[in-house]
N, C-alpha and C. Protein backbone atom coordinates (compact mmCIF):
# COMPACT_ATOMS: atom_id res chain seq x y z
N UNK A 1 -20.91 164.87 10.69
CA UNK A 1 -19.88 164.09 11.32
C UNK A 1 -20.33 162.63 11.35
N UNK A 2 -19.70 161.49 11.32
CA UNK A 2 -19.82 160.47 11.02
C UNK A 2 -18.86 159.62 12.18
N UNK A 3 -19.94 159.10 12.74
CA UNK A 3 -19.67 158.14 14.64
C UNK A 3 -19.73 156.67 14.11
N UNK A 4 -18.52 155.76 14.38
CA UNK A 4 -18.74 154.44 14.37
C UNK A 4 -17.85 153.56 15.38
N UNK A 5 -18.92 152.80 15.87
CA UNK A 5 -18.41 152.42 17.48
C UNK A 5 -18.47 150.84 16.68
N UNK A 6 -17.42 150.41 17.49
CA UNK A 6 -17.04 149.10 17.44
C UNK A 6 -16.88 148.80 18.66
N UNK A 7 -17.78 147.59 19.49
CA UNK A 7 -17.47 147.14 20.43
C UNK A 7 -16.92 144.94 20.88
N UNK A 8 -16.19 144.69 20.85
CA UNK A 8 -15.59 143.49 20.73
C UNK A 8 -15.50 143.30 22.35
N UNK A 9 -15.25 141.98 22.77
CA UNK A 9 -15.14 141.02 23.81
C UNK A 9 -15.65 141.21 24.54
N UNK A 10 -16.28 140.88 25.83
CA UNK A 10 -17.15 140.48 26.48
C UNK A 10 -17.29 138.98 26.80
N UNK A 11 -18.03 138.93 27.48
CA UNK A 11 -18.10 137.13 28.33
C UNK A 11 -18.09 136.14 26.56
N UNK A 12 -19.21 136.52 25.89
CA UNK A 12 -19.93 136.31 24.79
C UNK A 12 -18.74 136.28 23.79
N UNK A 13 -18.05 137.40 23.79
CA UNK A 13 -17.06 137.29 22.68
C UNK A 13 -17.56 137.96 20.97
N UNK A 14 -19.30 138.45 21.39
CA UNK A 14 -19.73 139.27 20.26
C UNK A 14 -19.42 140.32 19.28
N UNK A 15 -19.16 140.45 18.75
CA UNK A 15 -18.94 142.01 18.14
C UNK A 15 -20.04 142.76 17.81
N UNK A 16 -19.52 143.83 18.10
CA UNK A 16 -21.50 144.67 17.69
C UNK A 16 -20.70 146.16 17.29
N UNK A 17 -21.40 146.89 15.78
CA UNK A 17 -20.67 147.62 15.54
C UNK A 17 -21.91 148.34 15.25
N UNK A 18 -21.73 150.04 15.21
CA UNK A 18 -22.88 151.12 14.76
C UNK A 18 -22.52 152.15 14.31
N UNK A 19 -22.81 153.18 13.86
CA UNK A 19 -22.44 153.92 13.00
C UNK A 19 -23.52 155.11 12.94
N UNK A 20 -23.53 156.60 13.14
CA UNK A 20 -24.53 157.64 12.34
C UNK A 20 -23.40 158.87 12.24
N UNK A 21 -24.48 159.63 11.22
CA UNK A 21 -24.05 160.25 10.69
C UNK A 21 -24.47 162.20 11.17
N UNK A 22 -24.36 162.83 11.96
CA UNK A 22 -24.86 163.40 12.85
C UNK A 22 -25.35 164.56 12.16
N UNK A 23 -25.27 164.71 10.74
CA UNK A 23 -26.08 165.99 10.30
C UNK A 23 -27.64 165.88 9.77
N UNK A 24 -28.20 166.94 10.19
CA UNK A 24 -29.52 167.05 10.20
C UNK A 24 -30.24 166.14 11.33
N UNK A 25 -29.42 166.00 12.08
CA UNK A 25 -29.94 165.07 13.60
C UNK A 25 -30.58 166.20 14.62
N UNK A 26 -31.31 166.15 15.03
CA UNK A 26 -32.11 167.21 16.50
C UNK A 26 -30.83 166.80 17.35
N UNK A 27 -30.08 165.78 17.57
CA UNK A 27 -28.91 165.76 18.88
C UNK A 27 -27.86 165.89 18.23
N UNK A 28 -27.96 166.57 17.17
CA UNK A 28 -26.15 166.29 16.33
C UNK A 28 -25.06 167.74 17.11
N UNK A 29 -25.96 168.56 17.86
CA UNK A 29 -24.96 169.03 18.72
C UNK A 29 -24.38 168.47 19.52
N UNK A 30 -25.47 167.94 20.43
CA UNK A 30 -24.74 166.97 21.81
C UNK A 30 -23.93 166.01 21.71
N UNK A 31 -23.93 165.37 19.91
CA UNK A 31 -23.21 164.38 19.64
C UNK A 31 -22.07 164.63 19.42
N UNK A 32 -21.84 165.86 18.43
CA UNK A 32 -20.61 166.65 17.80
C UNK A 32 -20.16 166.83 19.43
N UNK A 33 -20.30 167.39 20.05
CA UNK A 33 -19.81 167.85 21.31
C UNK A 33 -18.91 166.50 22.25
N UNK A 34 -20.23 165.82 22.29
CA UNK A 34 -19.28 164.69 23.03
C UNK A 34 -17.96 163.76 21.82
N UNK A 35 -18.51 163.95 20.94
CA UNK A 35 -17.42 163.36 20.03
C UNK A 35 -15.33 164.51 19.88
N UNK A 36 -15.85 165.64 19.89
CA UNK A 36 -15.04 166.36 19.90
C UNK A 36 -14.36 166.61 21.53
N UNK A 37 -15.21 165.98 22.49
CA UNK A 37 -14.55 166.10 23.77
C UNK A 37 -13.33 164.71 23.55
N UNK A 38 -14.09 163.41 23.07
CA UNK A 38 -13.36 161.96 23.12
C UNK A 38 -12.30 162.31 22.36
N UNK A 39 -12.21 162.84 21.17
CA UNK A 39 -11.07 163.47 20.83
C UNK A 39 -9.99 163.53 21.16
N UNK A 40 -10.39 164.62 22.05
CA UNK A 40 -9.27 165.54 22.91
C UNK A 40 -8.76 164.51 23.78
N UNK A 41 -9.46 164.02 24.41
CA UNK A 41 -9.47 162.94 25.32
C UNK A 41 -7.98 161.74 24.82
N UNK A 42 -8.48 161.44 23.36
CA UNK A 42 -7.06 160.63 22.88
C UNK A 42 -7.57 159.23 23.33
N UNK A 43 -6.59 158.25 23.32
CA UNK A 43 -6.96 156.80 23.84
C UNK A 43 -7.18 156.73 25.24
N UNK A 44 -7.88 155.83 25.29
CA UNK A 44 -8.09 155.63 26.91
C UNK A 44 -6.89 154.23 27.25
N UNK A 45 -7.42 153.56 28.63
CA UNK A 45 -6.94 152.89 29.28
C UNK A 45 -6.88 151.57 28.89
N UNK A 46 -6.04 151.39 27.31
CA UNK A 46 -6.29 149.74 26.63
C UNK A 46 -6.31 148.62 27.39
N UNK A 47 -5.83 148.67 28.74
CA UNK A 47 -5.82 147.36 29.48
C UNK A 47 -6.98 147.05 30.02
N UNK A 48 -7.86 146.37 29.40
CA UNK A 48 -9.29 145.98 29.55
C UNK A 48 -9.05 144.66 31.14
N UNK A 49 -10.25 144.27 31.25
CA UNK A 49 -10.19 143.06 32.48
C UNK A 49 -10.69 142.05 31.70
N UNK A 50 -10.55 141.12 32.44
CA UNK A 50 -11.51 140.03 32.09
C UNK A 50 -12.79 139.87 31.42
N UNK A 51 -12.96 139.45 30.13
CA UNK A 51 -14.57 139.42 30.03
C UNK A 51 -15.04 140.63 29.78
N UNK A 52 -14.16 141.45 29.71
CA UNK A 52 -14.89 143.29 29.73
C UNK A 52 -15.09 143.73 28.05
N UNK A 53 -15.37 144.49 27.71
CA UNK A 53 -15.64 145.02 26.48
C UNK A 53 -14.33 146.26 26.36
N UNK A 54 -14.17 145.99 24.79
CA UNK A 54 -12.79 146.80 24.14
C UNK A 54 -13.94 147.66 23.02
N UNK A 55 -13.70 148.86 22.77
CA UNK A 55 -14.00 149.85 22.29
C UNK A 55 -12.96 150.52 21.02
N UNK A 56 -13.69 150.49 19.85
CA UNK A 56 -13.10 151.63 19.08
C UNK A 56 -13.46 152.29 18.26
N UNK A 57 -13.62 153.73 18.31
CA UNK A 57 -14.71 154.96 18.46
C UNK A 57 -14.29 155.57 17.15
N UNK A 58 -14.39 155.89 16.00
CA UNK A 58 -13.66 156.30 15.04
C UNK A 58 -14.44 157.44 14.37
N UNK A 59 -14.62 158.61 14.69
CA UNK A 59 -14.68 159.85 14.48
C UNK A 59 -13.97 160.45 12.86
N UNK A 60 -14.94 160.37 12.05
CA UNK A 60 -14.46 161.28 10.78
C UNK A 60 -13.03 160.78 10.55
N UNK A 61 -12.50 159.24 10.72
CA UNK A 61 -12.06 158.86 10.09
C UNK A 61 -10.64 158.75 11.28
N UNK A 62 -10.85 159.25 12.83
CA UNK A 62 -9.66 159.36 13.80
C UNK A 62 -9.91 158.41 14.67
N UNK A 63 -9.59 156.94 14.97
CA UNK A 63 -9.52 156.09 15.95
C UNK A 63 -9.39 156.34 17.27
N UNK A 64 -10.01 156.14 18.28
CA UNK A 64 -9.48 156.46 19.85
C UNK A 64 -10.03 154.90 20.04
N UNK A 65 -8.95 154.04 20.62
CA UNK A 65 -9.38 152.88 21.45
C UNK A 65 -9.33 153.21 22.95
N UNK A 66 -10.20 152.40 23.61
CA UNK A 66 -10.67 152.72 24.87
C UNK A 66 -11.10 150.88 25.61
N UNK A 67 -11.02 150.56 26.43
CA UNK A 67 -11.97 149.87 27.74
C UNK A 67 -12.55 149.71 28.54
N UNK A 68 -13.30 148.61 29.32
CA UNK A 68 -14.20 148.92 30.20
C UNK A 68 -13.37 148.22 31.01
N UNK A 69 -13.04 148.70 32.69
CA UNK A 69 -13.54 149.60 32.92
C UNK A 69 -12.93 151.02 33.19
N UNK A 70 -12.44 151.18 32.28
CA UNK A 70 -11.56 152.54 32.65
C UNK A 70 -12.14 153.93 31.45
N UNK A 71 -13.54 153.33 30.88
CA UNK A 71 -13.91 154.74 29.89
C UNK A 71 -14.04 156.19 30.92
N UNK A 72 -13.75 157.21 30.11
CA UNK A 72 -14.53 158.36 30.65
C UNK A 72 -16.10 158.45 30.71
N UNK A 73 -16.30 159.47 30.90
CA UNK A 73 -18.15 159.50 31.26
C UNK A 73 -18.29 160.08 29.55
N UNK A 74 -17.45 160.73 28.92
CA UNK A 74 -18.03 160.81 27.33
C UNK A 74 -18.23 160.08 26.70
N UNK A 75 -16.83 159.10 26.94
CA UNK A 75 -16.78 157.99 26.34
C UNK A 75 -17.78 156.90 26.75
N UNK A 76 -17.98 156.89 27.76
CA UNK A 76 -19.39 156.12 28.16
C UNK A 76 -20.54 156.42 27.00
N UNK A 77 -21.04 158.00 27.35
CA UNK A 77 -21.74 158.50 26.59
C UNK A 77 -22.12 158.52 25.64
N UNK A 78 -20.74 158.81 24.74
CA UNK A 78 -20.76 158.73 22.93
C UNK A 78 -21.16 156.89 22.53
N UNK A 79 -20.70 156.75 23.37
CA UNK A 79 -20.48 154.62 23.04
C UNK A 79 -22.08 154.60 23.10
N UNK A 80 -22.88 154.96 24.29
CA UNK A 80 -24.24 154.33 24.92
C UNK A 80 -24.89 155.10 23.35
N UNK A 81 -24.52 156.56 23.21
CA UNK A 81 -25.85 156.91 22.14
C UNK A 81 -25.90 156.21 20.85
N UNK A 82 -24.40 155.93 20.40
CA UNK A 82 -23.81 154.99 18.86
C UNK A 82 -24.73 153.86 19.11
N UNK A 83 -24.21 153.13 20.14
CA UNK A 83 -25.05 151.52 19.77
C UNK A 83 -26.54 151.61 19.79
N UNK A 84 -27.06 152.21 20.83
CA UNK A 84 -28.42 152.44 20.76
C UNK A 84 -28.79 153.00 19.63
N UNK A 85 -28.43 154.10 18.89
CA UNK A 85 -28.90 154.59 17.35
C UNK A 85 -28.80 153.70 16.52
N UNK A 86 -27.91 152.77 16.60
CA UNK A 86 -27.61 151.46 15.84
C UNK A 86 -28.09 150.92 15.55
N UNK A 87 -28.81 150.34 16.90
CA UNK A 87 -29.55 149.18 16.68
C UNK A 87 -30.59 149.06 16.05
């Protein structure tokens, strides 16, 4: 399965984007899992705040946009493990 997080705006106005590919990973269950929960999940709460970060999570090729601060705790999740593997 193939995770690519795009994260845009913030105070900064940065973009920071990441990407893996979850087979043959030791966490590619926990990943597949939380990816297939965000899924289900669908878009989140596009009306971001001020200065906050906009999210878009694109799963094997299926978009879910999302914001802060209204992510779920997967969506937290899946976002925190993408960029960190990223980097």
């Amino acid at each position: 399965m193939r995770i690519r997080v795009r994260r845009t705006g913030g105070f900064a106005g940065i973009e920071r984007t990441a990407e893996v590919d979850t087979s043959g990973r030791r966490d590619a269950g926990e990943l597949d899992a939380l990816a297939a929960t965000v899924l289900k999940e669908g878009d989140g709460d596009v009306r971001g705040v001020p200065d906050g970060f906009s999210y878009e999570i694109t799963i094997d090729g299926t978009t879910i946009r999302c914001c802060d601060p209204h992510l779920t705790e997967s969506q937290r999740a899946l976002i925190d493990m993408v960029l960190k593997e990223g980097a």
